[in-house]
Protein backbone atom coordinates (compact mmCIF):
# COMPACT_ATOMS: atom_id res chain seq x y z
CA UNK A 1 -160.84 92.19 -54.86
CA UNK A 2 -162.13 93.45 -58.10
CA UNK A 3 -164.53 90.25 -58.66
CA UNK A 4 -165.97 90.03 -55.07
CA UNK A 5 -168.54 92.01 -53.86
CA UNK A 6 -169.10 95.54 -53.85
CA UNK A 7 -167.33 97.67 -51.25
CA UNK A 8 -167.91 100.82 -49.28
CA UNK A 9 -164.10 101.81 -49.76
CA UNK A 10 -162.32 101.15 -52.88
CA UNK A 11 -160.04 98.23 -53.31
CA UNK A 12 -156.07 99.40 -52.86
CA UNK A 13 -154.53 97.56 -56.09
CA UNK A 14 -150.83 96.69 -56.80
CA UNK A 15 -148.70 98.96 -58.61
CA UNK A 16 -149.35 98.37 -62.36
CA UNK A 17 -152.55 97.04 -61.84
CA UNK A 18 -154.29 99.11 -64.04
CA UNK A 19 -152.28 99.30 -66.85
CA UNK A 20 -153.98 96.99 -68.90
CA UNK A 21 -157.51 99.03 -68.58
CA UNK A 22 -156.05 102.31 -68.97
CA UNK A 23 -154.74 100.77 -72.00
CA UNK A 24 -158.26 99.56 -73.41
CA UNK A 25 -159.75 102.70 -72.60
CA UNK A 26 -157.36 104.68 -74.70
CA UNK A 27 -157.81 102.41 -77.58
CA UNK A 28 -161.57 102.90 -77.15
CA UNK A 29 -161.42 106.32 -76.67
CA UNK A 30 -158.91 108.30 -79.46
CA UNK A 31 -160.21 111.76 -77.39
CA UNK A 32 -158.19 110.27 -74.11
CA UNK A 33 -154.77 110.70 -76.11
CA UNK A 34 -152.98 113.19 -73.99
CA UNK A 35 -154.63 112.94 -71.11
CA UNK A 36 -153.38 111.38 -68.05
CA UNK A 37 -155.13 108.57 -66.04
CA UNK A 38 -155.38 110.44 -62.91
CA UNK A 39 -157.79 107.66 -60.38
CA UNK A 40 -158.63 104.35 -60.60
CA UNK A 41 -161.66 102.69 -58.89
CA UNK A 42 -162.08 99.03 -57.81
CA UNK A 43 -164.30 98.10 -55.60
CA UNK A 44 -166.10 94.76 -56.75
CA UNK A 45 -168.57 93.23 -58.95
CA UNK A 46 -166.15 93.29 -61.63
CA UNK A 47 -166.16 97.38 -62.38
CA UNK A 48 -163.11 99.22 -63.11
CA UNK A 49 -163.21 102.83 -63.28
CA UNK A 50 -160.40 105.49 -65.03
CA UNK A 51 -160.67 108.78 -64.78
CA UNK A 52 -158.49 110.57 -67.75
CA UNK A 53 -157.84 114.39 -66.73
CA UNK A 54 -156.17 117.35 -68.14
CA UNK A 55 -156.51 121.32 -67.23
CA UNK A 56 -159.52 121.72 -69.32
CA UNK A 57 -161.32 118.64 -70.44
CA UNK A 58 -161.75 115.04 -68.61
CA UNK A 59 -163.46 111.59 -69.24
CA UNK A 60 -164.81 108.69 -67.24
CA UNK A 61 -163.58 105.32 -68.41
CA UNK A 62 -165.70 102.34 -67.43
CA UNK A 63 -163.98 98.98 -67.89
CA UNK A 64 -164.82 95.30 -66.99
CA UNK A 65 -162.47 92.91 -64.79
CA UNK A 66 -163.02 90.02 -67.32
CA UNK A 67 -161.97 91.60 -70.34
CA UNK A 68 -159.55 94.95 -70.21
CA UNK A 69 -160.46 95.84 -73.91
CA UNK A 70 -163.40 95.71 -73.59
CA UNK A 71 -165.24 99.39 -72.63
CA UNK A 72 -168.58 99.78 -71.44
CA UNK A 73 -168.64 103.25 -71.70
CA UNK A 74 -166.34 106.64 -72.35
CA UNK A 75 -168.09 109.43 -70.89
CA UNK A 76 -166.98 113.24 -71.28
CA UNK A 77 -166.68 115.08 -67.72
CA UNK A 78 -167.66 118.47 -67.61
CA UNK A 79 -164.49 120.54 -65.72
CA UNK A 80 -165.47 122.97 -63.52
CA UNK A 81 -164.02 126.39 -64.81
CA UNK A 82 -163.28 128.08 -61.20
CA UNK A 83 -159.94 127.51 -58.88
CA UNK A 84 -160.55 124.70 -56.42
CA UNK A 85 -159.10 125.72 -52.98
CA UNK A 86 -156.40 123.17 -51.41
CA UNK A 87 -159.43 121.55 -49.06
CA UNK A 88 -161.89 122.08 -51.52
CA UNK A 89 -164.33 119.61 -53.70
CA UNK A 90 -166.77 119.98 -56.19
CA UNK A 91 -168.68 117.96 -58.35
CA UNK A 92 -168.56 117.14 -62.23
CA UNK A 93 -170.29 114.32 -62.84
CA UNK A 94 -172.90 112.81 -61.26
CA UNK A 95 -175.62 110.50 -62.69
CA UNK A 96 -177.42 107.42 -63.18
CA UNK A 97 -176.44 104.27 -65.50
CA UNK A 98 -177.43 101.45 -66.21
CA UNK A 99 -174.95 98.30 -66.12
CA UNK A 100 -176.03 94.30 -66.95
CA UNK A 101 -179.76 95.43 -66.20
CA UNK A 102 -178.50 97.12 -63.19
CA UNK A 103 -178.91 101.18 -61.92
CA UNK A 104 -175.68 102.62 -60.59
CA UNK A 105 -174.72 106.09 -59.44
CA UNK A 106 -171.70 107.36 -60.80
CA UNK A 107 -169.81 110.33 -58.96
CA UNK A 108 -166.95 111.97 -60.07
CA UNK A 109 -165.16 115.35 -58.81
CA UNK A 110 -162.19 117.60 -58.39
CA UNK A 111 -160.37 117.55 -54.73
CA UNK A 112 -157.95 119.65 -53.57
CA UNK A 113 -154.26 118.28 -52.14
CA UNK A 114 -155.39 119.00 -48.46
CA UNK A 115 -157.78 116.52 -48.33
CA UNK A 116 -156.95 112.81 -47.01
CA UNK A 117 -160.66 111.50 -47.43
CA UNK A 118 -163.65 112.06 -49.80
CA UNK A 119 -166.81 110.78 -48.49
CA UNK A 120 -170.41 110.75 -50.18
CA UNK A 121 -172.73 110.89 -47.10
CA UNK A 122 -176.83 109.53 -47.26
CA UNK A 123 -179.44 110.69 -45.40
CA UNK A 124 -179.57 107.56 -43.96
CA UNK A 125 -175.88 107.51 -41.82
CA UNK A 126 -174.25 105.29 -44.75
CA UNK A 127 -171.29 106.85 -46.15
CA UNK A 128 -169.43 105.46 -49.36
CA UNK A 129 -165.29 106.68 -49.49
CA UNK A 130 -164.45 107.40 -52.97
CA UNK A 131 -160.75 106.65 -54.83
CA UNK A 132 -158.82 109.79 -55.21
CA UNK A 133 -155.22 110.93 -56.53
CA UNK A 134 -153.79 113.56 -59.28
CA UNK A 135 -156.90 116.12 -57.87
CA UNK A 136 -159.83 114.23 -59.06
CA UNK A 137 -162.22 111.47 -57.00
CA UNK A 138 -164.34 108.64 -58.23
CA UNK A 139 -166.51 106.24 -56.72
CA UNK A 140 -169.70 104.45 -57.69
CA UNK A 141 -172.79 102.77 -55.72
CA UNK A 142 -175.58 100.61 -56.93
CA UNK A 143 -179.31 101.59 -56.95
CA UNK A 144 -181.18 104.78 -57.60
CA UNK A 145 -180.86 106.06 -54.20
CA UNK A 146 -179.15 110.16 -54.34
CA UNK A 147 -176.47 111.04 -51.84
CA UNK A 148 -176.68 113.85 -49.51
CA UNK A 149 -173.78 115.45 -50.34
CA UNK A 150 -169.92 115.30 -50.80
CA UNK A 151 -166.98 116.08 -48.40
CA UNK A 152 -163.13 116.37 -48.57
CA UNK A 153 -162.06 115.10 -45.11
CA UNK A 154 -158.64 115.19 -43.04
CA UNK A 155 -157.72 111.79 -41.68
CA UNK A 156 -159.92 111.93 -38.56
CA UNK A 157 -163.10 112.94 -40.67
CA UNK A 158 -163.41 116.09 -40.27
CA UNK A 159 -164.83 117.98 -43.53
CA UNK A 160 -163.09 120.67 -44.74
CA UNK A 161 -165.20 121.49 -47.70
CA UNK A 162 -168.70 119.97 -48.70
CA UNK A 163 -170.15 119.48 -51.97
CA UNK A 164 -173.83 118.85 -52.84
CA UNK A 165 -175.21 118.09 -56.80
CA UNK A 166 -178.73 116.76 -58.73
CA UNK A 167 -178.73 113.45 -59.79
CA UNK A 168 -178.61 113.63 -63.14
């Protein structure tokens, strides 16, 4: 799961999976005390993502399969100050890194309760589904190339609200 290769669609992990990364992140992190691990990411290649969440003030935790204490990287989010609507999306943090020599793109939002789906689209018909729970999405793809956009989705796909950022 987590060690294969990278997937499309996150990895569905046993209950209490995580708990061992959400753990190294806080002890990384001292600014993640009181804030609740709302999503976790897995979708290969050994990447673990936590995203820590609270009404005004979020982080991105990015862990390693091999070792849960040890953290690549904390990074703040910036929370979007306006009401999401139920089917709504937006995006707070979208940008480049660079991982083991490697570029990834690193995408992280709000969602609203309505939504079943969240799915980056590209220009060229490839579509990546992102992890989502507690009102936030993650989800992560390697390479330098920028999505088109962002969508909350019911079950059969169709968007309810669409979200577009820069690469930063």
């Amino acid at each position: 799961m987590a060690a294969g290769v990278w997937r499309a669609q996150p990895v569905v992990t046993a209950e209490g999976f995580a708990d061992a990364y959400i753990a190294g992140c806080r002890t990384a992190e001292p600014a993640l005390a009181g804030l609740a691990p709302v999503v976790v990411d897995v979708r290969g290649v050994g990447w673990i993502l936590v995203v820590f969440a609270g009404p005004s003030r979020a982080y991105l935790c990015r862990t390693r399969l091999v070792d849960p204490d040890v953290v690549e990287a904390v990074m703040p989010i910036d929370v979007p100050s306006e009401t999401l609507a139920d089917d709504g999306i937006d995006i707070a943090l979208y940008t480049s890194v660079t991982s083991a020599g490697a570029a990834r793109i690193l995408l992280v939002g709000r969602v609203g309760p309505v939504a079943s789906l969240v799915i980056a689209r590209f220009d060229d018909e490839k579509y990546i589904f992102g992890s989502h729970a507690g009102g936030w999405y993650v989800m992560w793809w390697a390479g330098t190339v920028a999505m088109a956009g962002v969508s909350a989705t019911n079950n059969a796909h169709v968007v309810l609200s669409d979200a577009v950022g820069t690469l930063r």
